[in-house]
C-alpha atoms as a PDB file:
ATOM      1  CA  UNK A   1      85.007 -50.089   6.913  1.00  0.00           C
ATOM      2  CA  UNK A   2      87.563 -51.659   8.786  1.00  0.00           C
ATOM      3  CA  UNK A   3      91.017 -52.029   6.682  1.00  0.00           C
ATOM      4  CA  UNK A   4      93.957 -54.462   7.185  1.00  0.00           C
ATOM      5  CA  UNK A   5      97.638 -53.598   6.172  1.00  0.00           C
ATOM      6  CA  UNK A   6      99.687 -56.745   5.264  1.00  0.00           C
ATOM      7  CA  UNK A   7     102.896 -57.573   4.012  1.00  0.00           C
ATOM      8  CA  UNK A   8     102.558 -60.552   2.781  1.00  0.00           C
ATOM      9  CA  UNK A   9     103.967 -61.949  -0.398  1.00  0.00           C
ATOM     10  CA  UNK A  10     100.641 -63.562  -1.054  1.00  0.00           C
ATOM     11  CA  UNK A  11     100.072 -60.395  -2.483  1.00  0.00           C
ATOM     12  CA  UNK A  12     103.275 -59.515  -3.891  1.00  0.00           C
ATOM     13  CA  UNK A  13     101.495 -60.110  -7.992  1.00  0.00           C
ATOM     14  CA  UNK A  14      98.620 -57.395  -7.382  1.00  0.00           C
ATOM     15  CA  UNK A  15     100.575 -54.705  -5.424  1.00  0.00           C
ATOM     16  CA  UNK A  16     102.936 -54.836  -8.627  1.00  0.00           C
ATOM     17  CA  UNK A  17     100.043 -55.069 -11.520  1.00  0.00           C
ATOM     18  CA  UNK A  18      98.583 -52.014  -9.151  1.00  0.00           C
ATOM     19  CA  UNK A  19     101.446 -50.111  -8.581  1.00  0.00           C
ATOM     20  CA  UNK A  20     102.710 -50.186 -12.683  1.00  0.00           C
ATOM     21  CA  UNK A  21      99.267 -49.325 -13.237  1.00  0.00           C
ATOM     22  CA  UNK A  22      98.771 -46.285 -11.574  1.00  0.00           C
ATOM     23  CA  UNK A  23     102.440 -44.374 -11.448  1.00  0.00           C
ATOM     24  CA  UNK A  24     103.770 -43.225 -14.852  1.00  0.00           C
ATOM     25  CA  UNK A  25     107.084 -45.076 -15.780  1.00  0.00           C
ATOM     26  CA  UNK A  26     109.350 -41.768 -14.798  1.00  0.00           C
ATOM     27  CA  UNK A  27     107.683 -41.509 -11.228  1.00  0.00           C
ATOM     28  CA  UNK A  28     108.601 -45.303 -10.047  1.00  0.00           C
ATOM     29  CA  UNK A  29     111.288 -47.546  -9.302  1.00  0.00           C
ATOM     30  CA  UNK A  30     111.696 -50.795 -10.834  1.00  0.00           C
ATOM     31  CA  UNK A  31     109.317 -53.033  -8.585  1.00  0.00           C
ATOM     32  CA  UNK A  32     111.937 -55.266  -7.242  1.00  0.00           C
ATOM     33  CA  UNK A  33     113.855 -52.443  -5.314  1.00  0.00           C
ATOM     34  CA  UNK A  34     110.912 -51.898  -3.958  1.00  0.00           C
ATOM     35  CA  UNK A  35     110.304 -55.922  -2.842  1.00  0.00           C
ATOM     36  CA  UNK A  36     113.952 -55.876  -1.565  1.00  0.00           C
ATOM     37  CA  UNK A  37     113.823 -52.858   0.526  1.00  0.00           C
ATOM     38  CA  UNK A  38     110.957 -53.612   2.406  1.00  0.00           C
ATOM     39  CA  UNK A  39     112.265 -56.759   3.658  1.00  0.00           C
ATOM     40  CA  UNK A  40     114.234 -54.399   5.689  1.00  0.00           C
ATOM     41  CA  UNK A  41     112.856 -52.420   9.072  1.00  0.00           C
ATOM     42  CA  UNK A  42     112.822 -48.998   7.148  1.00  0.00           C
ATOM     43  CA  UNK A  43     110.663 -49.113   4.455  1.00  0.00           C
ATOM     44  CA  UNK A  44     107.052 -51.110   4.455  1.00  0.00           C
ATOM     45  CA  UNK A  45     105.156 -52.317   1.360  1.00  0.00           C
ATOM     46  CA  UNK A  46     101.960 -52.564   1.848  1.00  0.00           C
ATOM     47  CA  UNK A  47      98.816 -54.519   1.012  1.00  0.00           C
ATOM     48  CA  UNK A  48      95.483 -52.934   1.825  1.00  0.00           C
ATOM     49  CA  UNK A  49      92.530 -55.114   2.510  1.00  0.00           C
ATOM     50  CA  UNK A  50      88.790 -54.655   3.040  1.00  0.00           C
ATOM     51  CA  UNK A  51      87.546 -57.875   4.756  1.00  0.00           C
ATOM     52  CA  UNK A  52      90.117 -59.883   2.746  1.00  0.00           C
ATOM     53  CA  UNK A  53      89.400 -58.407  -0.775  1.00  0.00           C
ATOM     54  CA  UNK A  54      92.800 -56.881  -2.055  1.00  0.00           C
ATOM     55  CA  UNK A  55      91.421 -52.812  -2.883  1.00  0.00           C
ATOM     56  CA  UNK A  56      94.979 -51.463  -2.446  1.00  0.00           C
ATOM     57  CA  UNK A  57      98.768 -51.023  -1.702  1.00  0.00           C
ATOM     58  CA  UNK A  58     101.250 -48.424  -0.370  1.00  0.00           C
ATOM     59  CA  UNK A  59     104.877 -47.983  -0.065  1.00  0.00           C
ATOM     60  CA  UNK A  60     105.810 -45.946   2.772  1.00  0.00           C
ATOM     61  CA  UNK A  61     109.789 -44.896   3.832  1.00  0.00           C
ATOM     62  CA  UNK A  62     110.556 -44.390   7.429  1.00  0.00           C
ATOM     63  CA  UNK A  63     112.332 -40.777   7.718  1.00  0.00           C
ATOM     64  CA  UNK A  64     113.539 -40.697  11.626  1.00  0.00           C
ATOM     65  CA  UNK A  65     110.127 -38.743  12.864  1.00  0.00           C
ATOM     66  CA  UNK A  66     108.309 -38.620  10.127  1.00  0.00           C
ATOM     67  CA  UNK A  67     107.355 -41.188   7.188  1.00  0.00           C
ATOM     68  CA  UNK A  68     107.778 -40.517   3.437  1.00  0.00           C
ATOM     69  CA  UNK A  69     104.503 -41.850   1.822  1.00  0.00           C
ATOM     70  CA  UNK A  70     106.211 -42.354  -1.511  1.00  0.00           C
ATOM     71  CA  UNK A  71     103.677 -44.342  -3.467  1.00  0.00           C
ATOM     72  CA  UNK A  72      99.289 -44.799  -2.401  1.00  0.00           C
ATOM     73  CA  UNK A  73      96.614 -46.163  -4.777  1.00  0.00           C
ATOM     74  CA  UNK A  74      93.161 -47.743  -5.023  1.00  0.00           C
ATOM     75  CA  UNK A  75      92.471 -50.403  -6.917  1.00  0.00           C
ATOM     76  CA  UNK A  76      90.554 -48.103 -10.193  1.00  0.00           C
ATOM     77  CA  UNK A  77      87.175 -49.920 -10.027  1.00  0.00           C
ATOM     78  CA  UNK A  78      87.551 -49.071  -6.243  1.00  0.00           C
ATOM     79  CA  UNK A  79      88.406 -45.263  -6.667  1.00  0.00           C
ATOM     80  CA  UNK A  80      85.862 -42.747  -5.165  1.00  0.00           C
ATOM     81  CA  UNK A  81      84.467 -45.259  -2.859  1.00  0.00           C
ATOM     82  CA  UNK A  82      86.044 -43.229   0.344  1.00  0.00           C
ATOM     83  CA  UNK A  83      89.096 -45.796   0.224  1.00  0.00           C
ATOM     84  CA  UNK A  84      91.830 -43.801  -0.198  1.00  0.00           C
ATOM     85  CA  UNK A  85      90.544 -40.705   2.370  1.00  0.00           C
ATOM     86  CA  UNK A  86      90.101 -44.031   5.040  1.00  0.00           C
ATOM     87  CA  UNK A  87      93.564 -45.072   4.155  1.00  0.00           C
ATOM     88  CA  UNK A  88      95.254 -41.853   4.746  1.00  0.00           C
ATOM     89  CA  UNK A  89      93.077 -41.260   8.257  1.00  0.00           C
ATOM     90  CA  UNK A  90      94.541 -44.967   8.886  1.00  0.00           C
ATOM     91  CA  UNK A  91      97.984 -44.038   7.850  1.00  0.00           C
ATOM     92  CA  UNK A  92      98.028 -40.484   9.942  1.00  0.00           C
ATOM     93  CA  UNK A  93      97.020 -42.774  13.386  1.00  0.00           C
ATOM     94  CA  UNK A  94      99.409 -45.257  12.708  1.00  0.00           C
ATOM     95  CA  UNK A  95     102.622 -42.996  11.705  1.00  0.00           C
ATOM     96  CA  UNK A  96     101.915 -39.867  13.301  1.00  0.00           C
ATOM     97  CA  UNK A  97     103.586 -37.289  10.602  1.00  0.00           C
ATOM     98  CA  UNK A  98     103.497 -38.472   7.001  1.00  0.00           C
ATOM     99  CA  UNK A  99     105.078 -36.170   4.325  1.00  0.00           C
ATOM    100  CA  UNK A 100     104.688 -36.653   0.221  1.00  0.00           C
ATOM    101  CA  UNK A 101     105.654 -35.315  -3.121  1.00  0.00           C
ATOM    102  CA  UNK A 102     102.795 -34.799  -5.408  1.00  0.00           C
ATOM    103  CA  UNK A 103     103.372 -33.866  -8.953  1.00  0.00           C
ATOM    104  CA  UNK A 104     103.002 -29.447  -9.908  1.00  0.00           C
ATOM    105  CA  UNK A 105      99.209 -28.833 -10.160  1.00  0.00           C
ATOM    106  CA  UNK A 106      98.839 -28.432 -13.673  1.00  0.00           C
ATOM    107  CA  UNK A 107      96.296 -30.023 -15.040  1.00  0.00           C
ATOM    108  CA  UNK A 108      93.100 -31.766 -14.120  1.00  0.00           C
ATOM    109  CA  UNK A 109      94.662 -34.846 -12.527  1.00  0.00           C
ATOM    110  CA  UNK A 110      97.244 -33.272 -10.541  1.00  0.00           C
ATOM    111  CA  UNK A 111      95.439 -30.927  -9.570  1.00  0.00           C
ATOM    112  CA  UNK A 112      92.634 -33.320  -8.286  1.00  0.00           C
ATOM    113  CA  UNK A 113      95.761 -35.729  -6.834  1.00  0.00           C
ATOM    114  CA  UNK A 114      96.565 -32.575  -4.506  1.00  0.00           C
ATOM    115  CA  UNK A 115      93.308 -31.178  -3.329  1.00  0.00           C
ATOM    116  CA  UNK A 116      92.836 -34.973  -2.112  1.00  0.00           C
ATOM    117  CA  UNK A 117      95.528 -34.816   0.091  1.00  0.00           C
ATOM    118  CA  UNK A 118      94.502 -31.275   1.043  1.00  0.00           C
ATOM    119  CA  UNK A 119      90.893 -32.802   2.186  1.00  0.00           C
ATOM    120  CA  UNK A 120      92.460 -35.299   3.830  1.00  0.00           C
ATOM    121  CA  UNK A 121      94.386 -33.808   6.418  1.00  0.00           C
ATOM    122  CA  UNK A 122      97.631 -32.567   4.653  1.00  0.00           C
ATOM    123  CA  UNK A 123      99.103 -29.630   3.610  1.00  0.00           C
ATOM    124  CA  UNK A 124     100.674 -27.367   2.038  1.00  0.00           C
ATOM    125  CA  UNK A 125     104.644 -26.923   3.096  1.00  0.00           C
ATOM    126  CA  UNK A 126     105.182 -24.428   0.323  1.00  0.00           C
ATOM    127  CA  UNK A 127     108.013 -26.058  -0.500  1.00  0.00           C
ATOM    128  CA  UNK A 128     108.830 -27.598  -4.324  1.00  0.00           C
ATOM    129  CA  UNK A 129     111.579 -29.285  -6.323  1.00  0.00           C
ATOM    130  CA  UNK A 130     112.701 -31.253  -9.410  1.00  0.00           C
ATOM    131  CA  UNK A 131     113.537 -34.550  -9.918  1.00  0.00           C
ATOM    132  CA  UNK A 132     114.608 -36.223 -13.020  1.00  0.00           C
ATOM    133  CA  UNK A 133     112.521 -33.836 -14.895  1.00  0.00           C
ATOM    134  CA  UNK A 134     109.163 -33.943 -12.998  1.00  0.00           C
ATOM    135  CA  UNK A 135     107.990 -30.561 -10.784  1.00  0.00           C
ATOM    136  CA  UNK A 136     106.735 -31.486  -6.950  1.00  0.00           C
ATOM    137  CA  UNK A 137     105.252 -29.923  -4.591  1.00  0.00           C
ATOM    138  CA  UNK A 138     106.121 -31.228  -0.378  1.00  0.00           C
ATOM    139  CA  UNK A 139     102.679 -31.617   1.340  1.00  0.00           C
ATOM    140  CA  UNK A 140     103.051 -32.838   5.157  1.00  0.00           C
ATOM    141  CA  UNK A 141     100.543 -34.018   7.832  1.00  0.00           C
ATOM    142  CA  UNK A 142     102.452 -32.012  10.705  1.00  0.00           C
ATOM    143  CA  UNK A 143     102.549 -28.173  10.188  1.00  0.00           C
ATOM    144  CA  UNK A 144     105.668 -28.608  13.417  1.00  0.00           C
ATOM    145  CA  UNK A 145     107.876 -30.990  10.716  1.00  0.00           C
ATOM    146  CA  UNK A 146     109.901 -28.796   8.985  1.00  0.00           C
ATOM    147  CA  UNK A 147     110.707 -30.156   5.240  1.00  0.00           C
ATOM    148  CA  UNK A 148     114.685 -30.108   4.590  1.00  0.00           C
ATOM    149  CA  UNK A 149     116.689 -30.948   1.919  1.00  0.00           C
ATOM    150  CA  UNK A 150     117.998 -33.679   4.403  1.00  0.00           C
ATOM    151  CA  UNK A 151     114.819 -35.100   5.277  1.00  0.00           C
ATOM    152  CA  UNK A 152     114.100 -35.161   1.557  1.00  0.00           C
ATOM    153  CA  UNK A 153     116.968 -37.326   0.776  1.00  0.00           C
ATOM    154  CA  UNK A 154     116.094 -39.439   3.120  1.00  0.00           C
ATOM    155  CA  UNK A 155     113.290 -40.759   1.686  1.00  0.00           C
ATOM    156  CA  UNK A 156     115.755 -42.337  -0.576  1.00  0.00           C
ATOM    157  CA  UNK A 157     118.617 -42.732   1.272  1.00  0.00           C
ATOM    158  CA  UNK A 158     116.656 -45.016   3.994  1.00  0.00           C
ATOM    159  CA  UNK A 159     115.088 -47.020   1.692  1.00  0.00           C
ATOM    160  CA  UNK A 160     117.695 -49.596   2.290  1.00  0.00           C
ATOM    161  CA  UNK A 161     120.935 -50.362   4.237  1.00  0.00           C
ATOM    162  CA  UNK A 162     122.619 -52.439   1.307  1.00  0.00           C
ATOM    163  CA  UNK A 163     124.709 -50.126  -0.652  1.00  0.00           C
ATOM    164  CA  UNK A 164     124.100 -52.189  -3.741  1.00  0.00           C
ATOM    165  CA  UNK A 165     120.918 -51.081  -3.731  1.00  0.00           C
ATOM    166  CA  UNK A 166     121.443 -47.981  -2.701  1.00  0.00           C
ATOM    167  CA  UNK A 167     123.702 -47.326  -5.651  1.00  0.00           C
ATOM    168  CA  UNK A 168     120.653 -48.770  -8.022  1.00  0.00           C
ATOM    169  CA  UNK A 169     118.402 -46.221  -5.929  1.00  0.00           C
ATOM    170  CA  UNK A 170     120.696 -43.366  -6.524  1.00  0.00           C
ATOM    171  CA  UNK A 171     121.243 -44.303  -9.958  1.00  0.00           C
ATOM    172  CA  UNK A 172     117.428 -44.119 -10.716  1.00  0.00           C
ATOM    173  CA  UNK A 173     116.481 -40.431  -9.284  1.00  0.00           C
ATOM    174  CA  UNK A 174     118.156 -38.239  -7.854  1.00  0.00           C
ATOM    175  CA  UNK A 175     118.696 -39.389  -4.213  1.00  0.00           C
ATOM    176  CA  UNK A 176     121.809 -37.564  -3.424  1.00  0.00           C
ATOM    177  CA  UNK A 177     120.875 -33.776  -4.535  1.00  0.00           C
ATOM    178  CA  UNK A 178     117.469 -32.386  -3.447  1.00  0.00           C
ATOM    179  CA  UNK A 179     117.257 -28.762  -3.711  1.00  0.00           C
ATOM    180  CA  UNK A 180     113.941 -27.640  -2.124  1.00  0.00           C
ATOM    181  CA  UNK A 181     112.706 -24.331  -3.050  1.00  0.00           C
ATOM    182  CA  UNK A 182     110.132 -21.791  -1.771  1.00  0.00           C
ATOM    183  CA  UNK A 183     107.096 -21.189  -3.207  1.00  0.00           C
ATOM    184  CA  UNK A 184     106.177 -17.991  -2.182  1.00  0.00           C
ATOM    185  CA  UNK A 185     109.988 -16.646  -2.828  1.00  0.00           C
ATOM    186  CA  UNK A 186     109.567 -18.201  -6.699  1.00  0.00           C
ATOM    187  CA  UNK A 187     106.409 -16.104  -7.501  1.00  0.00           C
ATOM    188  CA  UNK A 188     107.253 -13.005  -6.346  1.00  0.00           C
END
């Protein structure tokens, strides 16, 4: 299995029906800020093909040494195939330390959601926050990156050097204020 990464707007209608299809509503930006900002050098999105056939996209944010892999998923007829563990290894070569927010384990889904990243070469940073009333949990590819509250808002903040979009980014989650907590100091 030998996967391509592509921007290309060729694509542009199934990364969209993909991407509203597999984030709930509060978890996503509107599309087009997405579109816009990767047509700059700090923030790729991405189609993934498997010899041509579209089984994929990804939306990755470039965080000075590390990338913010803010939104992955597999085409659903596709899912459990070994594409998305093949991505990530792909994605880990390519840009080195990835970092991600995945939803509070709480049920079935999320808790499946973070065991795959777990199996698939992240982990735990034991660090956790709220945004716009959704709990999640900082899992990272490089146990040397430290998570930060600045590196955090960067995943926002360098999304885009126009500040007109940066004002509709800030607007739609909370891009200004992280505050990271500890895990292990919250349950004791």
């Amino acid at each position: 299995m030998t996967l391509k990464y592509i921007k290309n707007e060729e694509y542009k209608n199934k990364i969209e029906k993909l991407y509203l299809e597999s984030f709930p509503e509060e978890e996503r930006f509107p599309f087009w800020i997405l579109e816009e900002c990767s047509k700059e050098d700090n923030s790729d999105l991405l189609a993934i093909l498997d010899n041509d056939k579209f089984i994929g996209m990804c939306y990755l944010v470039n965080c000075n040494n590390a990338y913010y892999l803010m939104y992955l998923a597999v085409v659903p007829e596709l899912r459990n195939q070994n594409y998305g563990s093949k991505i990530l290894t792909d994605l880990k070569e390519k840009y080195k330390a990835l970092f991600l927010s995945v939803d509070e384990p709480i049920d079935d889904i999320s808790i499946r959601r973070k065991n795959f990243y777990l199996r698939n070469g992240f982990y735990d940073t034991n660090k956790y926050y709220e945004d716009t009333g959704v709990n999640y949990e900082v899992l990272c590819t490089n146990s040397e990156y430290e998570i930060t509250n600045d590196n955090m808002k960067m995943r926002y903040t360098n999304m885009t050097n126009n500040s007109e979009l940066s004002n509709v980014i800030a607007n739609t989650f909370n891009a200004d204020f992280v505050n990271l907590k500890d895990k292990n100091k919250h349950l004791k």
